[in-house]
C-alpha atoms as a PDB file:
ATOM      1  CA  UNK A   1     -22.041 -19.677 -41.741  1.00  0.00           C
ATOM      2  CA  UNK A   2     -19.523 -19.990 -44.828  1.00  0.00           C
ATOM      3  CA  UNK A   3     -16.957 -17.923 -45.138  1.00  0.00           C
ATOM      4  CA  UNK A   4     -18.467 -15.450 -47.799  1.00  0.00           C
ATOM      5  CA  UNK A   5     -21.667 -15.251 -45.761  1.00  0.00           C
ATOM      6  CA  UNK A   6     -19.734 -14.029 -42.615  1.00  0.00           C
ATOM      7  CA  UNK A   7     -17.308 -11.564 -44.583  1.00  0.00           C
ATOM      8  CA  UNK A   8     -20.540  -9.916 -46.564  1.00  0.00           C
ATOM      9  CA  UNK A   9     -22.611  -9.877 -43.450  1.00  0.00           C
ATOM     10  CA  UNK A  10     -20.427  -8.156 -41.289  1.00  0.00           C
ATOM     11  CA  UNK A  11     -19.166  -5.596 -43.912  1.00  0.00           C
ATOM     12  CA  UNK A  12     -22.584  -4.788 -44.438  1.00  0.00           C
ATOM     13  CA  UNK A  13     -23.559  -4.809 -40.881  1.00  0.00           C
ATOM     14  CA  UNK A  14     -20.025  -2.198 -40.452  1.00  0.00           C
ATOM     15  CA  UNK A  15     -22.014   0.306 -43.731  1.00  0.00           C
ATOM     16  CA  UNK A  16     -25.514   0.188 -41.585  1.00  0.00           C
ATOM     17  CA  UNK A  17     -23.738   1.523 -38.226  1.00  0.00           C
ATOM     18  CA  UNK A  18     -21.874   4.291 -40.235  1.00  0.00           C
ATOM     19  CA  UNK A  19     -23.242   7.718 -38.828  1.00  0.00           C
ATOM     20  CA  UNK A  20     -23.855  10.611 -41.262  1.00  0.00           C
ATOM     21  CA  UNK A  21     -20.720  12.581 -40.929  1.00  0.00           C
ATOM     22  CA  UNK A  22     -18.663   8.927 -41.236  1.00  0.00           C
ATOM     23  CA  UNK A  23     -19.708   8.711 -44.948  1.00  0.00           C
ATOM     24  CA  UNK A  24     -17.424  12.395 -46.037  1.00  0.00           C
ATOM     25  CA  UNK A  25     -14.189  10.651 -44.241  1.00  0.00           C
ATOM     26  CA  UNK A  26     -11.244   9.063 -46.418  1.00  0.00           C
ATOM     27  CA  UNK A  27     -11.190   5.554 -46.908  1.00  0.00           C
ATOM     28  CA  UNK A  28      -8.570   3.101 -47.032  1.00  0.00           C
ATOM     29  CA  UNK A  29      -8.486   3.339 -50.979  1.00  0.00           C
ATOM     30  CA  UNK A  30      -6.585   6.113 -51.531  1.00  0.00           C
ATOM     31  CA  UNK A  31      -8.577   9.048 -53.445  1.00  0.00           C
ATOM     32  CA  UNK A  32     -11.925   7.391 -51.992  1.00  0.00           C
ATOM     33  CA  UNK A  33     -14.089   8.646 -49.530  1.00  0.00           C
ATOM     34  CA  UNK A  34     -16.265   6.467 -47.548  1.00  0.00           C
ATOM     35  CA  UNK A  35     -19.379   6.916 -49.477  1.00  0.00           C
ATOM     36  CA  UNK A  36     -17.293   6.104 -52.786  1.00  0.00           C
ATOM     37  CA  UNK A  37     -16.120   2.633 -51.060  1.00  0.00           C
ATOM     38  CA  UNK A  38     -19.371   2.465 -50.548  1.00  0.00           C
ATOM     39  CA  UNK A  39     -20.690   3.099 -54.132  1.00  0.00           C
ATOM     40  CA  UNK A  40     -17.927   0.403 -55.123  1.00  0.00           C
ATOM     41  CA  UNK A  41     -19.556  -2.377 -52.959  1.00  0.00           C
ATOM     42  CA  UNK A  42     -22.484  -1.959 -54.704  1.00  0.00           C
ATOM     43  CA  UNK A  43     -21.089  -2.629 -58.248  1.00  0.00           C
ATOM     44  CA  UNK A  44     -19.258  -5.754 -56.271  1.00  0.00           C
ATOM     45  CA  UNK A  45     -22.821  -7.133 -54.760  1.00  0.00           C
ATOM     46  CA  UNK A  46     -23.972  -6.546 -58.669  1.00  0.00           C
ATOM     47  CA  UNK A  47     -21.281  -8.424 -60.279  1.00  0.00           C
ATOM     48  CA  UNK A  48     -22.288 -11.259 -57.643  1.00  0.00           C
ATOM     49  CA  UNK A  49     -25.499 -11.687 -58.687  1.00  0.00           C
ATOM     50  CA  UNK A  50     -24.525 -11.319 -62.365  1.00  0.00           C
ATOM     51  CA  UNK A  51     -21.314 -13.715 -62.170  1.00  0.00           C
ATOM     52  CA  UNK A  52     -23.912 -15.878 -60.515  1.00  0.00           C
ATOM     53  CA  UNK A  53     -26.553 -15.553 -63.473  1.00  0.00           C
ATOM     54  CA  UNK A  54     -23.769 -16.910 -66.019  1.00  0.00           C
ATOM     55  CA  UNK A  55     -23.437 -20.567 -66.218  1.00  0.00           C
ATOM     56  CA  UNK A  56     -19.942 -21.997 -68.194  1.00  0.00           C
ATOM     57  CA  UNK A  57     -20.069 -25.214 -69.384  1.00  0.00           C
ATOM     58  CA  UNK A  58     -16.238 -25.586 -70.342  1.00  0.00           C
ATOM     59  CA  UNK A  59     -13.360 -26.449 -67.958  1.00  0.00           C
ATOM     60  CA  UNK A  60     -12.569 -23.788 -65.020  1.00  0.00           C
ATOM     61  CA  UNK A  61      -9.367 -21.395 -65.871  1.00  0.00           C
ATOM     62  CA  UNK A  62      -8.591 -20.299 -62.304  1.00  0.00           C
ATOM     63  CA  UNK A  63      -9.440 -20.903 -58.724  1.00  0.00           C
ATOM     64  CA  UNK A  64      -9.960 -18.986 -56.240  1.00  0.00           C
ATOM     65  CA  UNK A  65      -6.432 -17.175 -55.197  1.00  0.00           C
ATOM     66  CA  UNK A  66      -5.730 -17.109 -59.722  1.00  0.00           C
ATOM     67  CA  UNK A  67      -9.092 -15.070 -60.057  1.00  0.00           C
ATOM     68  CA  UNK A  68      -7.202 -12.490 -58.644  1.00  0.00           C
ATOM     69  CA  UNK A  69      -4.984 -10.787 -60.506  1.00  0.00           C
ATOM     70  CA  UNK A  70      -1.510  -8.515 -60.252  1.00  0.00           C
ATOM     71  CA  UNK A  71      -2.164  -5.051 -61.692  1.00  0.00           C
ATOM     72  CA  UNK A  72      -0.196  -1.994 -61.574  1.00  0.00           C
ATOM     73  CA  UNK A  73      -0.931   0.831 -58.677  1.00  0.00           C
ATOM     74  CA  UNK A  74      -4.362   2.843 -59.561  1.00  0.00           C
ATOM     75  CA  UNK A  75      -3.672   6.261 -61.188  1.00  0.00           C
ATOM     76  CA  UNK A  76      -7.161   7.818 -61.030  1.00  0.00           C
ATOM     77  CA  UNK A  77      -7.228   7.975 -65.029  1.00  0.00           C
ATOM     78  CA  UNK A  78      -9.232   4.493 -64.936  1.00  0.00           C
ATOM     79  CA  UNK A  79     -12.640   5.176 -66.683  1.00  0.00           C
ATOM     80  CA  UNK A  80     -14.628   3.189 -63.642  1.00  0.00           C
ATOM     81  CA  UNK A  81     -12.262   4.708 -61.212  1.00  0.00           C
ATOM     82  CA  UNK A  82     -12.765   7.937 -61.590  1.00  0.00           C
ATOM     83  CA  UNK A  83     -16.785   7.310 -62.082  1.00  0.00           C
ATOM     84  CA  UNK A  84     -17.256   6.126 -58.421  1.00  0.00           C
ATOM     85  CA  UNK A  85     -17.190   9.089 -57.026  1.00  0.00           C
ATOM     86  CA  UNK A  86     -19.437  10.925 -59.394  1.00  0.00           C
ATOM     87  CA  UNK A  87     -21.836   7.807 -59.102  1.00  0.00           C
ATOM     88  CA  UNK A  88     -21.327   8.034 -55.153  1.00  0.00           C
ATOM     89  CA  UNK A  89     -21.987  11.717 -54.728  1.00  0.00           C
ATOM     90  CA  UNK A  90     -25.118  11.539 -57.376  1.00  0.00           C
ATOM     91  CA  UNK A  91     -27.083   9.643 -54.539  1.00  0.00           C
ATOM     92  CA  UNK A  92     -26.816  13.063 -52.370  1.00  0.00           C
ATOM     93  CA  UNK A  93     -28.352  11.602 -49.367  1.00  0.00           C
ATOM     94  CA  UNK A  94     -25.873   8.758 -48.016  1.00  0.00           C
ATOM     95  CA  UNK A  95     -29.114   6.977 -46.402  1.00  0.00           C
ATOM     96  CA  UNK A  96     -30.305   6.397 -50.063  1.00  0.00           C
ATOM     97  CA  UNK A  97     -26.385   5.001 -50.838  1.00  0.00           C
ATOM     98  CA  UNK A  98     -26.997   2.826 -47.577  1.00  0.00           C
ATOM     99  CA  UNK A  99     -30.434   1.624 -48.377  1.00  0.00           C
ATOM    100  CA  UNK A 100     -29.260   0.472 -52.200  1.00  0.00           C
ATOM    101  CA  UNK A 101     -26.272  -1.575 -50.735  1.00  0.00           C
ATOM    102  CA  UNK A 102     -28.817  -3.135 -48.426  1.00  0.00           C
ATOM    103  CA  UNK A 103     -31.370  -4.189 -50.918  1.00  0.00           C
ATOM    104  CA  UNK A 104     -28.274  -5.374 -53.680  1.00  0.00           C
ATOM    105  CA  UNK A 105     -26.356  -6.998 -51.094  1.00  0.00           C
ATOM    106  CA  UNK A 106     -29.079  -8.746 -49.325  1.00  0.00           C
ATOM    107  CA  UNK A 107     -30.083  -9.887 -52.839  1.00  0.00           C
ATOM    108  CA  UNK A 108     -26.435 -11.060 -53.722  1.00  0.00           C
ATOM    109  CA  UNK A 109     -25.986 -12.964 -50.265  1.00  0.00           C
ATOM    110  CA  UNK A 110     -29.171 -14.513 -50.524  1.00  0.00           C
ATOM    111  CA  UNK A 111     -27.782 -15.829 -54.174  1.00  0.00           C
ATOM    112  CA  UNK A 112     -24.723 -17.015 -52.851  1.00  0.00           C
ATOM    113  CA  UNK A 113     -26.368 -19.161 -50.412  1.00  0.00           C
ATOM    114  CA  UNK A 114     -28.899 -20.949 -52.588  1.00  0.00           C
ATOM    115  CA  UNK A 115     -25.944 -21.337 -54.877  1.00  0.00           C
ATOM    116  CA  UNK A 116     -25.019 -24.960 -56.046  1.00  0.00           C
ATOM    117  CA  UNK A 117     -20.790 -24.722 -55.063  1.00  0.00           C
ATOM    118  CA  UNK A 118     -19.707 -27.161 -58.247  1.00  0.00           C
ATOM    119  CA  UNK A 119     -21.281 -25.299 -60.544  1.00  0.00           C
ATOM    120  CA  UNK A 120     -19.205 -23.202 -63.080  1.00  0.00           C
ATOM    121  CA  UNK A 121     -19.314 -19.892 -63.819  1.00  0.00           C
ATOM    122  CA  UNK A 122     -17.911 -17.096 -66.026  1.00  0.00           C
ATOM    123  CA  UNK A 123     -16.631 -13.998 -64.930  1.00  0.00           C
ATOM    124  CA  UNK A 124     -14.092 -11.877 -66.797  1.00  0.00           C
ATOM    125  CA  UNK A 125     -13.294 -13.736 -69.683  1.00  0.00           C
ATOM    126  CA  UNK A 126     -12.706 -16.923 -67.083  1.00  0.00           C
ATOM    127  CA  UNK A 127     -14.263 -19.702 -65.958  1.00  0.00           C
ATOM    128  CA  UNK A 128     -14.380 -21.303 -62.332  1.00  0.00           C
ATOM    129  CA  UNK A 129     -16.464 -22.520 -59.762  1.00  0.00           C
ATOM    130  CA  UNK A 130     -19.252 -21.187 -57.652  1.00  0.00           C
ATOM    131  CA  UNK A 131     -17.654 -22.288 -54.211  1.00  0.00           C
ATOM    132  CA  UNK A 132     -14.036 -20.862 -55.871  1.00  0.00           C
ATOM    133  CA  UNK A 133     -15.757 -16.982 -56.956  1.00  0.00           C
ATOM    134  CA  UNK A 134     -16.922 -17.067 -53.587  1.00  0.00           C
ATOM    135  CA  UNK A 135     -14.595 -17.800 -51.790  1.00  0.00           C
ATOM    136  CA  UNK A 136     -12.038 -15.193 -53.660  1.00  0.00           C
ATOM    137  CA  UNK A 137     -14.752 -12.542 -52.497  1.00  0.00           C
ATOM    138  CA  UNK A 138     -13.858 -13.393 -48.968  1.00  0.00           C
ATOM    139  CA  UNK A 139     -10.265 -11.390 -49.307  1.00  0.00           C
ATOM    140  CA  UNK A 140     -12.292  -8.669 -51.191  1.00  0.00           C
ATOM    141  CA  UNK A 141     -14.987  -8.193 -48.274  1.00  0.00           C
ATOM    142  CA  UNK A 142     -11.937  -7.875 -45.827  1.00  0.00           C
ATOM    143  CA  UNK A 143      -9.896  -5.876 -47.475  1.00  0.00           C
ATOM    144  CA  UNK A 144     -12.725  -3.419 -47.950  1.00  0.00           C
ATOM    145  CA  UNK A 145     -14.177  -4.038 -44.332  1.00  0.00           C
ATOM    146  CA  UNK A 146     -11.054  -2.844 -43.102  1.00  0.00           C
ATOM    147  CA  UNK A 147     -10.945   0.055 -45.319  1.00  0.00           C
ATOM    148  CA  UNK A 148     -14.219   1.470 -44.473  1.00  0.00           C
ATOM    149  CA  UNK A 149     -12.269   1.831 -41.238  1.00  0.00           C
ATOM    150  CA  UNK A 150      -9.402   3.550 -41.500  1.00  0.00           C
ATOM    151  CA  UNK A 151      -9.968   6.444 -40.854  1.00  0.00           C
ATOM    152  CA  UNK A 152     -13.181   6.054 -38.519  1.00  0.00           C
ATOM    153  CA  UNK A 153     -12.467   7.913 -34.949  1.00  0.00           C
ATOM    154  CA  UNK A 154     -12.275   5.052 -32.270  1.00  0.00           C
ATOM    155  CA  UNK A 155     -15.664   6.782 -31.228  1.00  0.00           C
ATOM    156  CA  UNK A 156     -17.516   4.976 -34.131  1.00  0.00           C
ATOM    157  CA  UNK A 157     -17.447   1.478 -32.510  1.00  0.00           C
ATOM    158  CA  UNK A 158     -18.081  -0.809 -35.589  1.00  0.00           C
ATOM    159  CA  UNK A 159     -16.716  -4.210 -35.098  1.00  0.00           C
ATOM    160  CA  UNK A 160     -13.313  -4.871 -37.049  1.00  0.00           C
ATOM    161  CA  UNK A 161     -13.765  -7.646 -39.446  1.00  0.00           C
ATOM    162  CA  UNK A 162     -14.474 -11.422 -38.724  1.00  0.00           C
ATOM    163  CA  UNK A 163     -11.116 -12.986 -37.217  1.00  0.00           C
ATOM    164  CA  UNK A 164     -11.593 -15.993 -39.320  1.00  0.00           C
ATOM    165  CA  UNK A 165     -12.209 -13.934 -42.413  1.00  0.00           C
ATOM    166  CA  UNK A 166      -9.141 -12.282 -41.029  1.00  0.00           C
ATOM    167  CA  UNK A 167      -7.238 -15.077 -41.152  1.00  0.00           C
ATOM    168  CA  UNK A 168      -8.420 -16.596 -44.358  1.00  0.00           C
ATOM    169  CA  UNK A 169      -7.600 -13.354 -46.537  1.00  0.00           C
ATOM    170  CA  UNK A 170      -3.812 -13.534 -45.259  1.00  0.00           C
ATOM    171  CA  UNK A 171      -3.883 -16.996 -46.552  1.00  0.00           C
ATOM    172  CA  UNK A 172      -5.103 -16.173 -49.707  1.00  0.00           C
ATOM    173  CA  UNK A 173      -2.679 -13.162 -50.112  1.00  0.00           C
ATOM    174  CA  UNK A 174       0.403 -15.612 -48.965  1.00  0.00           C
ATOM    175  CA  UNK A 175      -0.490 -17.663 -51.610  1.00  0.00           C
ATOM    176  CA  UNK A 176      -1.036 -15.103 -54.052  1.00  0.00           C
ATOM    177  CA  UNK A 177       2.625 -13.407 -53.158  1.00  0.00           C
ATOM    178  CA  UNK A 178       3.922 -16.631 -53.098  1.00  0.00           C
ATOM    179  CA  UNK A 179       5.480 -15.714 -49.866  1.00  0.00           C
ATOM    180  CA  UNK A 180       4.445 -16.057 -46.237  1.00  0.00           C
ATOM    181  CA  UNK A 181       4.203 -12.902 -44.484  1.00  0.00           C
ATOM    182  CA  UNK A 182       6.041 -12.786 -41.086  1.00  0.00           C
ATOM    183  CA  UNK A 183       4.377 -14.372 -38.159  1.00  0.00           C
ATOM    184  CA  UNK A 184       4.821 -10.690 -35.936  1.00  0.00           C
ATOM    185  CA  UNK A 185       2.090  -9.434 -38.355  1.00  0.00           C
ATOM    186  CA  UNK A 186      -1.463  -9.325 -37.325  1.00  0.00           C
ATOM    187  CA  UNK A 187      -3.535 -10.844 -40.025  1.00  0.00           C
ATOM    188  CA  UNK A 188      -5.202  -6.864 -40.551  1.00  0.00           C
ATOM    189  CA  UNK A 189      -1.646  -5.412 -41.061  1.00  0.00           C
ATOM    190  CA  UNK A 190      -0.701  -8.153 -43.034  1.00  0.00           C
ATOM    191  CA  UNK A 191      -3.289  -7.337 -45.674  1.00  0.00           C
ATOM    192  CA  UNK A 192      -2.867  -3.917 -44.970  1.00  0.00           C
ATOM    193  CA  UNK A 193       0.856  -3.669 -45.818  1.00  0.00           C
ATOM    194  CA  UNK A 194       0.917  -6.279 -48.202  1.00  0.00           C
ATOM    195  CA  UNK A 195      -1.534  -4.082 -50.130  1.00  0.00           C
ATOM    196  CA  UNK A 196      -0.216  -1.150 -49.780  1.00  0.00           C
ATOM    197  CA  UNK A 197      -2.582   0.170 -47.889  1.00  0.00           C
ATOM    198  CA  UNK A 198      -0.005   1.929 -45.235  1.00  0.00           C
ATOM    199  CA  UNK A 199       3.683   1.490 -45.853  1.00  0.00           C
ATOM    200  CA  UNK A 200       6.342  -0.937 -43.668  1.00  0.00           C
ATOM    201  CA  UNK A 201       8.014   0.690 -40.970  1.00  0.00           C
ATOM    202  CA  UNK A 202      12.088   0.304 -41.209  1.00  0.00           C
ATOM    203  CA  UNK A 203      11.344  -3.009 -39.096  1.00  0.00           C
ATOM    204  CA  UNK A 204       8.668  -4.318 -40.745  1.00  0.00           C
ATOM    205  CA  UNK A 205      10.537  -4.134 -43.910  1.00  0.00           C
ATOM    206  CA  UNK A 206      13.507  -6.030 -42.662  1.00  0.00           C
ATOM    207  CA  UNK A 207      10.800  -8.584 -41.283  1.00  0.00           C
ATOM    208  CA  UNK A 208       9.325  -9.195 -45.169  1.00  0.00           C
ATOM    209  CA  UNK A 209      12.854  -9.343 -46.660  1.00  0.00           C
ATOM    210  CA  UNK A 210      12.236 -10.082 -50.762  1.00  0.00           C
ATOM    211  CA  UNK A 211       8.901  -9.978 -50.319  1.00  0.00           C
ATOM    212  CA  UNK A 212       9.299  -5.672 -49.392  1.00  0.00           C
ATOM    213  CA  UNK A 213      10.778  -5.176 -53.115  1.00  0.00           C
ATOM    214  CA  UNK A 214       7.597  -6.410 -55.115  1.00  0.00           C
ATOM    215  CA  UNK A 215       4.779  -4.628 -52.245  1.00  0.00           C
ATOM    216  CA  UNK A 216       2.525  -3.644 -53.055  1.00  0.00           C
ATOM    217  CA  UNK A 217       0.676  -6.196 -54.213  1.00  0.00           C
ATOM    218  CA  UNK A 218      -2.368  -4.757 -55.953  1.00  0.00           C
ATOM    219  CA  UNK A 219      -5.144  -7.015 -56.887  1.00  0.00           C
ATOM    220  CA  UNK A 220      -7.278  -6.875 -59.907  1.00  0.00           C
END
């Protein structure tokens, strides 16, 4: 199984074992609670299956780590920001939020897979290739795997995510930062810290030397 298959499989295999009072914790994005990550995957599994929908015909503009973008820390006062969590709560019952990711995402993996990888696409004003969108999706799906656990109590038991996907979404952030991150870094709090997802201890900051001034890197 591709990379993409195995990040989107087990993030959505991680959603189906949440339990009910799981979906009311904080996430790893800050201001978002679980069911509001949640919400936000959906939109992502749409976007797949739309992205996938739009054949370019012109040269691509970026690859897979370029698709990604630097953008300044999230305020809250984004429009689409601050809808997620009205769009999350309007489901009421998270089983109904659970059951739409299912039927989206099963529908965008299913695309992804049947999905000629030379073929171009266009997404966001760019243009690059199938097997290039996808594979930028892989740091997404991790990233967002490991902030639907956060704040889980060890009791939960959902498996982490993939250690390959693991290791391929430090990649792509080292090559995005233009910096390697240090070696005494697990791949999760590399892309944790990196992202700003939990700040460097004293150490940790020594460790990253230049690369602490410029964190966090937030991807858009």
């Amino acid at each position: 199984m591709d990379l993409f298959s195995r990040s989107w499989t087990a993030l959505r295999a991680a959603v189906a074992a949440l339990r009910d009072e799981d979906w009311e914790r904080p996430s790893g994005c800050a201001g978002w609670l679980v069911r509001d990550l949640v919400c936000h995957l959906v939109i992502d599994a749409q976007d797949v299956l739309i992205t996938l929908a739009t054949p370019a015909d012109t040269e691509p503009t970026v690859d897979a780590d370029t698709y990604w973008r630097l953008v300044d820390p999230p305020t809250g006062e984004d429009p689409l920001d601050a809808l997620i969590p009205r769009l999350a709560a309007a489901y009421g019952d998270p089983a109904l939020l659970a059951f739409h990711l299912d039927d989206v995402g099963s529908a965008a993996g299913r695309a992804a897979e049947r999905a000629d990888r030379d073929a171009r696409v266009g997404t966001r004003g760019e243009v690059l290739t199938v097997d290039a969108y996808l594979s930028a999706y892989v740091l997404e799906w991790t990233l967002h795997h490991l902030d639907l656990l956060a704040h889980l109590p060890a009791a939960a038991q959902i498996a982490e995510p993939p250690a390959e996907t693991l290791a391929a979404a430090r990649a792509a952030l080292e090559r995005i930062a233009g910096a390697p991150i240090p070696a005494s870094f697990s791949d999760a709090d590399a892309l944790r810290v990196v992202t700003g997802r939990r700040p460097p201890t004293d150490a940790e900051r020594a460790e990253l030397g230049e690369l602490a001034g410029r964190l966090p890197l937030v991807l858009g």
